[in-house]
C-alpha atoms as a PDB file:
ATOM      1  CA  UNK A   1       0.000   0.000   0.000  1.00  0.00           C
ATOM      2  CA  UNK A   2       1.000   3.168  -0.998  1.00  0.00           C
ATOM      3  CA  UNK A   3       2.458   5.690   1.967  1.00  0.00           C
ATOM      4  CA  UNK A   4       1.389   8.866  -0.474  1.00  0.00           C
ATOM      5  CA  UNK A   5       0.420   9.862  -3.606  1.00  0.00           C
ATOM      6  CA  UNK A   6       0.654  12.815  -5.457  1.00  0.00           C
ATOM      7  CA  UNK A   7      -1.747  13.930  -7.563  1.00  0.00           C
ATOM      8  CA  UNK A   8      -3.745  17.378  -9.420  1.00  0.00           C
ATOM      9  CA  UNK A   9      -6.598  19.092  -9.947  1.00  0.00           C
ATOM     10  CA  UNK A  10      -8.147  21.773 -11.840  1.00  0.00           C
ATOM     11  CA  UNK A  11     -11.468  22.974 -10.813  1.00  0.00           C
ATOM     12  CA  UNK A  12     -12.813  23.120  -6.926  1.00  0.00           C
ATOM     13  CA  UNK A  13     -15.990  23.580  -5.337  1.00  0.00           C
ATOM     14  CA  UNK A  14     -17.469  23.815  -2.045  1.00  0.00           C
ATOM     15  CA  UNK A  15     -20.727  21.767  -1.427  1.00  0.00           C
ATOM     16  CA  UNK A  16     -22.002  23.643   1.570  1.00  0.00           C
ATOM     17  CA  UNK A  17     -20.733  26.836  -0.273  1.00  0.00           C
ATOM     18  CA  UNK A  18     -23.544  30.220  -0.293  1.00  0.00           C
ATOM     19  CA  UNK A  19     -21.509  32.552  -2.512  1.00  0.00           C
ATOM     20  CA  UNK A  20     -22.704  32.878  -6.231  1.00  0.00           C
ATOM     21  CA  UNK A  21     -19.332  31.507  -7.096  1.00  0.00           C
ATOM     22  CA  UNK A  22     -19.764  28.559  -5.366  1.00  0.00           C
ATOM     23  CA  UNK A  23     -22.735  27.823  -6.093  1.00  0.00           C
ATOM     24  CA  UNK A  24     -21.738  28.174  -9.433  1.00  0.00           C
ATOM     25  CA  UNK A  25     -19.061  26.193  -9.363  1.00  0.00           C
ATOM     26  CA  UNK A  26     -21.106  23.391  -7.452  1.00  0.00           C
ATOM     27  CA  UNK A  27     -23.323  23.717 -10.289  1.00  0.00           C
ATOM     28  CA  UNK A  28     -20.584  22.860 -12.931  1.00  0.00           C
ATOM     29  CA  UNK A  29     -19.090  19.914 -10.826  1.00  0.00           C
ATOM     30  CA  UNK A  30     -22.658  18.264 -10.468  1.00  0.00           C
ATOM     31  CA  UNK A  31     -23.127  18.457 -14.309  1.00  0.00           C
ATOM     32  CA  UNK A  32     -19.237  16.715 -14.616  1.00  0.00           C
ATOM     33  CA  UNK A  33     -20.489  13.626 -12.236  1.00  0.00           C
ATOM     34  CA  UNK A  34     -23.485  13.115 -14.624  1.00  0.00           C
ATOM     35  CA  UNK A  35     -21.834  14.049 -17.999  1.00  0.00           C
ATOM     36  CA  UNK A  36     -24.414  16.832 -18.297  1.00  0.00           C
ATOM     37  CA  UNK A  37     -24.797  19.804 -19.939  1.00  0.00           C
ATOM     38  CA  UNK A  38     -23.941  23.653 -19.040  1.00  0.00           C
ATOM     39  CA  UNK A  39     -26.866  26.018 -19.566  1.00  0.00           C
ATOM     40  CA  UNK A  40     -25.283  28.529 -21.671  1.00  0.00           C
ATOM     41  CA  UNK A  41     -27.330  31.280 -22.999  1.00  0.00           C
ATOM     42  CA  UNK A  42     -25.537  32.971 -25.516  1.00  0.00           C
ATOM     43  CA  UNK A  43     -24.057  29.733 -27.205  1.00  0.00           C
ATOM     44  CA  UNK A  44     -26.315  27.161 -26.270  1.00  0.00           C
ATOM     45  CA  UNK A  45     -25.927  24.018 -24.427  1.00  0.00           C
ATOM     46  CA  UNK A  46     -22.627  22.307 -24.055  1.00  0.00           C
ATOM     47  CA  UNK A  47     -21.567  18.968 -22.288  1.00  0.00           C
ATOM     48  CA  UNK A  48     -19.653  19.928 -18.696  1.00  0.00           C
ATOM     49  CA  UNK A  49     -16.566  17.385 -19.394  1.00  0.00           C
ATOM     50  CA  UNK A  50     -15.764  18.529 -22.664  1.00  0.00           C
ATOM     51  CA  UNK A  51     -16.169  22.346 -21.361  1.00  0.00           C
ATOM     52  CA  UNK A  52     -13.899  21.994 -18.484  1.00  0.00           C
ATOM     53  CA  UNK A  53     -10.913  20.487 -20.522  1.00  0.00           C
ATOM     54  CA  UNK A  54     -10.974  23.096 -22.865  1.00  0.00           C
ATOM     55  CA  UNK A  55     -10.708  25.415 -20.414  1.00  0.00           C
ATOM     56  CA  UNK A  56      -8.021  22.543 -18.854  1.00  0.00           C
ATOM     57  CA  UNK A  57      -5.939  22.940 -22.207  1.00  0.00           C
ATOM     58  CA  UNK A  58      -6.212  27.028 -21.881  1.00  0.00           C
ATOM     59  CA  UNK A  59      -5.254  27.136 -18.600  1.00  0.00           C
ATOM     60  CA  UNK A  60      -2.480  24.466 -18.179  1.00  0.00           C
ATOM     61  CA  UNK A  61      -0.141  24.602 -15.659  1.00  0.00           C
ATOM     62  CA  UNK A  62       3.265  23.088 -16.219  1.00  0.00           C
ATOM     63  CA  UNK A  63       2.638  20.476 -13.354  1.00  0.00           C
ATOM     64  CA  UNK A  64      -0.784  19.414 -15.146  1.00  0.00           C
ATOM     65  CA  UNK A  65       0.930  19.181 -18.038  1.00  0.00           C
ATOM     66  CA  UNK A  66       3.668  16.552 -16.970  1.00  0.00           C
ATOM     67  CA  UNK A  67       0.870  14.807 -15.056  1.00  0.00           C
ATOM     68  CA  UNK A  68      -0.567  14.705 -18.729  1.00  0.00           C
ATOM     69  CA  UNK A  69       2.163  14.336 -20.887  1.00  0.00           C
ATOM     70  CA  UNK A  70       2.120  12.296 -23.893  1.00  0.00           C
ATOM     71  CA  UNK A  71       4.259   9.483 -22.709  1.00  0.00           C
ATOM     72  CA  UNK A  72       1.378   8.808 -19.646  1.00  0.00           C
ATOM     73  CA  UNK A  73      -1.382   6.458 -19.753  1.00  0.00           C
ATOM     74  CA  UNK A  74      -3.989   7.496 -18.789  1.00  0.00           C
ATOM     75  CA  UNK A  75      -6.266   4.875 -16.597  1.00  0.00           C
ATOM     76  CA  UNK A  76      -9.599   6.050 -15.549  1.00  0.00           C
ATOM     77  CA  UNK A  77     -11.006   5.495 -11.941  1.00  0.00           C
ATOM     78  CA  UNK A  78     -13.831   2.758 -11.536  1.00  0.00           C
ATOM     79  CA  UNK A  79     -17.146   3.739  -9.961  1.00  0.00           C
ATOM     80  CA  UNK A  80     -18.162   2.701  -6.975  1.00  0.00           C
ATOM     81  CA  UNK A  81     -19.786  -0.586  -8.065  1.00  0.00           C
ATOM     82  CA  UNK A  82     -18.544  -3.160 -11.147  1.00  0.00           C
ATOM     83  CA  UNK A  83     -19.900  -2.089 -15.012  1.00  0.00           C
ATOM     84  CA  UNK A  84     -23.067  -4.194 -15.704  1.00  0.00           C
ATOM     85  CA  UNK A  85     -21.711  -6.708 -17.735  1.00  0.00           C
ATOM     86  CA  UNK A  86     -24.469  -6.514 -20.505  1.00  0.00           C
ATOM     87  CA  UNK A  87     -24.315  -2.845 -20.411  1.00  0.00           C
ATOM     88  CA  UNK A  88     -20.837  -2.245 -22.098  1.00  0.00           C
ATOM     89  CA  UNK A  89     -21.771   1.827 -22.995  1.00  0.00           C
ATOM     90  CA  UNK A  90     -23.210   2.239 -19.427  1.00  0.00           C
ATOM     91  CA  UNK A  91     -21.812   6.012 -17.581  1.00  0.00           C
ATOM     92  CA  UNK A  92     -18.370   5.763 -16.252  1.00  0.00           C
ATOM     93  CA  UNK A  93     -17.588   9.730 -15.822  1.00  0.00           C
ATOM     94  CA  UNK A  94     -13.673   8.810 -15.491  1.00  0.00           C
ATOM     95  CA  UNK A  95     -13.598   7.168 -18.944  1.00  0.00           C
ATOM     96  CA  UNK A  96     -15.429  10.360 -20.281  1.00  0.00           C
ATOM     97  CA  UNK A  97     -13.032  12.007 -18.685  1.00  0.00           C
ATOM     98  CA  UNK A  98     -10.366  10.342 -20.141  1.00  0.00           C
ATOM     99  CA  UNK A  99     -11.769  10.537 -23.495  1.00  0.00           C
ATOM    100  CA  UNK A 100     -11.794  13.947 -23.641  1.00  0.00           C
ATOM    101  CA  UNK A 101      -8.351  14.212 -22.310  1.00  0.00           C
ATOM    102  CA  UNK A 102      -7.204  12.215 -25.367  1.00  0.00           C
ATOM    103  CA  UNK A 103      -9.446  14.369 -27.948  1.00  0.00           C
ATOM    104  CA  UNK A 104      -7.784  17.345 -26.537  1.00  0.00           C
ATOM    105  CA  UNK A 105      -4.309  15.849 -27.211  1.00  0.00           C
ATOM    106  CA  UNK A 106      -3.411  14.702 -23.419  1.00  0.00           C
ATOM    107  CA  UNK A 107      -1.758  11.509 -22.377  1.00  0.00           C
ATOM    108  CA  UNK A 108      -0.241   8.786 -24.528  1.00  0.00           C
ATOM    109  CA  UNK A 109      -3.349   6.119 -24.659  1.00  0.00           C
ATOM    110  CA  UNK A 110      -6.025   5.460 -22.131  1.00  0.00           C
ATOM    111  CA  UNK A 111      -6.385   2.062 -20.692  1.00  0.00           C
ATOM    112  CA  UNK A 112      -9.395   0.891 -18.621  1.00  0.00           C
ATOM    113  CA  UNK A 113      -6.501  -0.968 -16.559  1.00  0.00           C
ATOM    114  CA  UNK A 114      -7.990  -0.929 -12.891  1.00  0.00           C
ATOM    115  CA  UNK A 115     -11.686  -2.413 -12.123  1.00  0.00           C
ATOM    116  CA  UNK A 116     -13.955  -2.784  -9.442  1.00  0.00           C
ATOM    117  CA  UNK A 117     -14.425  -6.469  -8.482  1.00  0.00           C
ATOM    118  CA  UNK A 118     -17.351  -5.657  -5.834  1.00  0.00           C
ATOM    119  CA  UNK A 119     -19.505  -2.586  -4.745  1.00  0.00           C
ATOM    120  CA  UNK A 120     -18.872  -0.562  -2.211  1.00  0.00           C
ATOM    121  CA  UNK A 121     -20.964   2.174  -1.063  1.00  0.00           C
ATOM    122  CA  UNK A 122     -21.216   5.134  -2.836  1.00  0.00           C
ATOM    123  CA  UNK A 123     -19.197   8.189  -1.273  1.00  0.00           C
ATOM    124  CA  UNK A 124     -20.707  10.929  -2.162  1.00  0.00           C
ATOM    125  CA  UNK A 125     -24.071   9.515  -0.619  1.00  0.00           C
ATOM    126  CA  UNK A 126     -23.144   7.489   2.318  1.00  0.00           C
ATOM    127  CA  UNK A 127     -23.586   8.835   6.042  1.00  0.00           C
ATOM    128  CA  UNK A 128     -20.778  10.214   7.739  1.00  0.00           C
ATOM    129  CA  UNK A 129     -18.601   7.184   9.219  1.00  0.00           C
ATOM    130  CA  UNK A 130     -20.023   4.664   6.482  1.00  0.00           C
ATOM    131  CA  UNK A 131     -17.657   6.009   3.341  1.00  0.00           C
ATOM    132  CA  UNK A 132     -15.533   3.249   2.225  1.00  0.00           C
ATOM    133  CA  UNK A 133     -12.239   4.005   3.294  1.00  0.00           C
ATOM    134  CA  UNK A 134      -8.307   2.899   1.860  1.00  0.00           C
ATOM    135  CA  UNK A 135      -8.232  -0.421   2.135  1.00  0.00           C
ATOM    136  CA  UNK A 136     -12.296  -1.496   1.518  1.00  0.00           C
ATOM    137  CA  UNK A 137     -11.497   0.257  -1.347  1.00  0.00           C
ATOM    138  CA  UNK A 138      -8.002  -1.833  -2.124  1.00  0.00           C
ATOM    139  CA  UNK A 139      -9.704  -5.014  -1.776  1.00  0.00           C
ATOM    140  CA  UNK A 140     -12.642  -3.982  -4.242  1.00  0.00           C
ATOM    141  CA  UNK A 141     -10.233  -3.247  -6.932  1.00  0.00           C
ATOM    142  CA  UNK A 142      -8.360  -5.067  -9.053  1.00  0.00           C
ATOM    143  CA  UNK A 143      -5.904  -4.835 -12.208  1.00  0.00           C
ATOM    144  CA  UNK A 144      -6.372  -6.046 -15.745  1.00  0.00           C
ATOM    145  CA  UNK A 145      -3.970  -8.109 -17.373  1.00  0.00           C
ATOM    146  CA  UNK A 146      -1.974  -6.786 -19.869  1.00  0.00           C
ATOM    147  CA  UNK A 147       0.631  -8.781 -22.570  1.00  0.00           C
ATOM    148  CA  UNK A 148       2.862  -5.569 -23.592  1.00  0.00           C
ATOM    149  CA  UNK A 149       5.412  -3.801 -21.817  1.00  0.00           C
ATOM    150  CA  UNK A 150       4.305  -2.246 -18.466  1.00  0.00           C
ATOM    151  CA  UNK A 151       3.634   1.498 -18.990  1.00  0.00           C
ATOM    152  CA  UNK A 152       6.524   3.954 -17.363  1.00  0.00           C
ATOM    153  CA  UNK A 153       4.285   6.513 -16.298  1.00  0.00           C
ATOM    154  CA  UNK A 154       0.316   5.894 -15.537  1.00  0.00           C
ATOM    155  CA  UNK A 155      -1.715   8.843 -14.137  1.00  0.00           C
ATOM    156  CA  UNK A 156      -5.207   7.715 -12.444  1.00  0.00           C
ATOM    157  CA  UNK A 157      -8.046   9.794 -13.716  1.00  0.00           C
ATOM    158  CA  UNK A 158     -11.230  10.755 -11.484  1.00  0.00           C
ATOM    159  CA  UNK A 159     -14.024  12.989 -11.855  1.00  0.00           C
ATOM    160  CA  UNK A 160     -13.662  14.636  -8.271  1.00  0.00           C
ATOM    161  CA  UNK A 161     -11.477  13.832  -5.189  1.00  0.00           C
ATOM    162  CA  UNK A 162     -12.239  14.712  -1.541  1.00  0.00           C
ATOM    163  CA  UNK A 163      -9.631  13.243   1.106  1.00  0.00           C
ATOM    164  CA  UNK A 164      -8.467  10.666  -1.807  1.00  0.00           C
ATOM    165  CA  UNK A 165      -8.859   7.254  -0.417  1.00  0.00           C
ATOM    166  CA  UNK A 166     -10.222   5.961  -3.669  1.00  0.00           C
ATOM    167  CA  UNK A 167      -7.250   6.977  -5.588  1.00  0.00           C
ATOM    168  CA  UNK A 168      -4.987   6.189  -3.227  1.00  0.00           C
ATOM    169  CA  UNK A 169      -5.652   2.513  -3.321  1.00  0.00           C
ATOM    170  CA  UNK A 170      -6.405   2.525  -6.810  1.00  0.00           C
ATOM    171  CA  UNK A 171      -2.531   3.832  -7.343  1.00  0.00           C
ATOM    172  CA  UNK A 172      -1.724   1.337  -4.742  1.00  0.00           C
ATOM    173  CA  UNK A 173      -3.090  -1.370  -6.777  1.00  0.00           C
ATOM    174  CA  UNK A 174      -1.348  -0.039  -9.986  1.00  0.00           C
ATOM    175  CA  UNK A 175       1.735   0.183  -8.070  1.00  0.00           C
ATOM    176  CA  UNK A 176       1.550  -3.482  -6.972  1.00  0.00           C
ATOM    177  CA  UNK A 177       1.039  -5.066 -10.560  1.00  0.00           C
ATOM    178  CA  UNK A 178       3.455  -2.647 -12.228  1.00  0.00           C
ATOM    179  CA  UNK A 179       6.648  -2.399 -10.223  1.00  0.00           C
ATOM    180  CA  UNK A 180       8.649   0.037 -11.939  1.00  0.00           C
ATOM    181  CA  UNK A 181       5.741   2.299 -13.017  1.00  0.00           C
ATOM    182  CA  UNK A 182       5.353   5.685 -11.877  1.00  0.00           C
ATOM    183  CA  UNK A 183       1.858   5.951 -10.858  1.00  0.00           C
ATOM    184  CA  UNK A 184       0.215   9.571  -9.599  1.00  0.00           C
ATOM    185  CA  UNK A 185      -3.435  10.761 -10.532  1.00  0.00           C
ATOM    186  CA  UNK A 186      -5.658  13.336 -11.629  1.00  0.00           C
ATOM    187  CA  UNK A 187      -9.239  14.604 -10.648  1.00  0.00           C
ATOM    188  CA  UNK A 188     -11.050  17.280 -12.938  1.00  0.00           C
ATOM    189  CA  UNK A 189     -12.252  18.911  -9.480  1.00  0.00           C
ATOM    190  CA  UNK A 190     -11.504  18.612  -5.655  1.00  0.00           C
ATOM    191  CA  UNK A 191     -13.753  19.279  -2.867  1.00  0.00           C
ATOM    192  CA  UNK A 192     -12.688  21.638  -0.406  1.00  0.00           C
ATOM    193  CA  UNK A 193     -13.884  21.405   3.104  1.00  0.00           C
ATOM    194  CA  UNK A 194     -12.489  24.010   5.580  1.00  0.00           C
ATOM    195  CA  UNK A 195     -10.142  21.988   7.549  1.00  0.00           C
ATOM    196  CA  UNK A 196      -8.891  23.922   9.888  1.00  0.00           C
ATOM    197  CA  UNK A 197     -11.189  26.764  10.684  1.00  0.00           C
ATOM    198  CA  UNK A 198      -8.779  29.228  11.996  1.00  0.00           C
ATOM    199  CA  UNK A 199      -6.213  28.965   9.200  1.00  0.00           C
ATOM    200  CA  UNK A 200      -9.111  27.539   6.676  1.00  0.00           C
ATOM    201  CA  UNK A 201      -6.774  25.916   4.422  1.00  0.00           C
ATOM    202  CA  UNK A 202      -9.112  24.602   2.139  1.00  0.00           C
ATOM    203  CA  UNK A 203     -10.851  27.512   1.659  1.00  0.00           C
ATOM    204  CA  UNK A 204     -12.917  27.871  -2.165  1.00  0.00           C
ATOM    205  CA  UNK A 205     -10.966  30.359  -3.845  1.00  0.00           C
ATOM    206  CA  UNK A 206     -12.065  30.149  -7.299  1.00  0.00           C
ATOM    207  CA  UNK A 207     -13.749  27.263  -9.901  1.00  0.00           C
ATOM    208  CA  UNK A 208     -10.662  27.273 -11.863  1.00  0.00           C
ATOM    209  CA  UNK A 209      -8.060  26.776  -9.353  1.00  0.00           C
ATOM    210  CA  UNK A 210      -5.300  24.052 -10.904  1.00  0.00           C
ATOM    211  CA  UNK A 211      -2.959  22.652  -8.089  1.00  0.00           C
ATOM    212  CA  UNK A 212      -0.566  19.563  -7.514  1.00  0.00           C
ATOM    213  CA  UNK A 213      -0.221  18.275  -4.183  1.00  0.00           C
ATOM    214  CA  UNK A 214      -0.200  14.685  -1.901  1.00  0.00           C
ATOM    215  CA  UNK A 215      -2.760  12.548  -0.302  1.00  0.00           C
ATOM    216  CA  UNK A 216      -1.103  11.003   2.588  1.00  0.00           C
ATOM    217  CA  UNK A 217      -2.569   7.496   4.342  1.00  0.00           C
ATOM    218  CA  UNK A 218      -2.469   7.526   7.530  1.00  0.00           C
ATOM    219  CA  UNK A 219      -4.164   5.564  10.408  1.00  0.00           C
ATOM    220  CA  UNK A 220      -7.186   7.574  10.491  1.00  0.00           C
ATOM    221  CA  UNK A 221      -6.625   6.997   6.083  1.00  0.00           C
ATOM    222  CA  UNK A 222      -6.596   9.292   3.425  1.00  0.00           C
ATOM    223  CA  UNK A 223      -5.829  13.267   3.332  1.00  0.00           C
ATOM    224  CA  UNK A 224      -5.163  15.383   1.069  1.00  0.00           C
ATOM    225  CA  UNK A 225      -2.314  17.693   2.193  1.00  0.00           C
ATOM    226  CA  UNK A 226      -3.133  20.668  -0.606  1.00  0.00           C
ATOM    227  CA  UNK A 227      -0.666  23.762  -1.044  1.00  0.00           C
END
């Protein structure tokens, strides 16, 4: 199991936020988790992924870009319960994701290399104290074979991350079947929760708000330890 992980992000939002920017911004990150649409007056409707990595591509930080570099794989992040097997187009945002990432020239390839073997309960919808944490998450997931050479760099793609224990172990697993890989990851948004309310470290600052940073594992498991 992995001791840290480093990993980006590009947009952030605050889901108890009141401000008309974060509401905004909560607005945008709820239309990314369901592939949905912007309501854009003056140009019409337009899908959320494809929206935000455009503005991704415009706004690139050197850091992204080496996260996304054309010699990565890219390997999205499996939901929080296995693809229905007869249901091979069903929604799975971090393949979107990924897709999109690849249309817009990032990353080497995408490979759905990591799957979920058995549910676990949904995160963003599970009472406080139930979320899955590192290692429920470890022992849901497993890795695809693969015949060619193992990839040198592999970034894990995810739609949002909040403390990080799903791509923590998902890295973790990657780790394990590939050695000599460097594996970080990459979420579209991050959540940010005030964490300390006198220094408020996490505090929203803005929608577009690109950083690289580490989620540590610890006993009490995952945080994210942003700049």
């Amino acid at each position: 199991m992995l001791s840290s992980l480093p990993f980006g992000s590009f947009l952030s939002y605050s889901p108890h936020g009141t401000s008309a920017a974060e509401l905004a911004a909560a607005t945008i990150c709820r239309a990314i988790k369901r592939d949905g649409y912007l309501r854009r007056r003056e140009q019409g409707e337009e899908r959320a992924i494809p929206y935000a990595v455009r503005r991704l591509r415009a706004c690139l930080t050197a850091a992204l870009a080496d996260l996304l570099a054309a010699d990565v794989v890219l390997v999205p992040a499996p939901g929080s319960a296995p693809l229905p097997p007869r249901q091979p187009h069903a929604l799975w945002v971090a393949r979107r994701i990924c897709e999109e990432l690849r249309a817009a020239g990032f990353g080497g390839r995408l490979e759905p290399l990591l799957l979920r073997r058995q549910a676990v309960a949904k995160s963003a919808v599970a009472r406080r104290g139930a979320r899955p944490g590192v290692l429920e998450h470890y022992d849901s997931f497993v890795v695809a074979a693969r015949a060619d050479e193992p990839p040198r760099r592999i970034t894990l793609i995810d739609d949002v991350i909040t403390k990080g224990a799903t791509l923590l172990a998902g890295a973790s697993r990657l780790a394990e079947a590939f050695p000599g890989t460097t594996v970080r990851a990459f979420a579209l948004v991050r959540t940010q929760y005030p964490i300390d309310r006198q220094q408020d470290r996490q505090r929203f600052r803005a929608l577009i708000d690109p950083i690289t940073a580490t989620v540590t594992r610890s006993k009490y498991g995952a945080w994210r330890r942003d700049p």
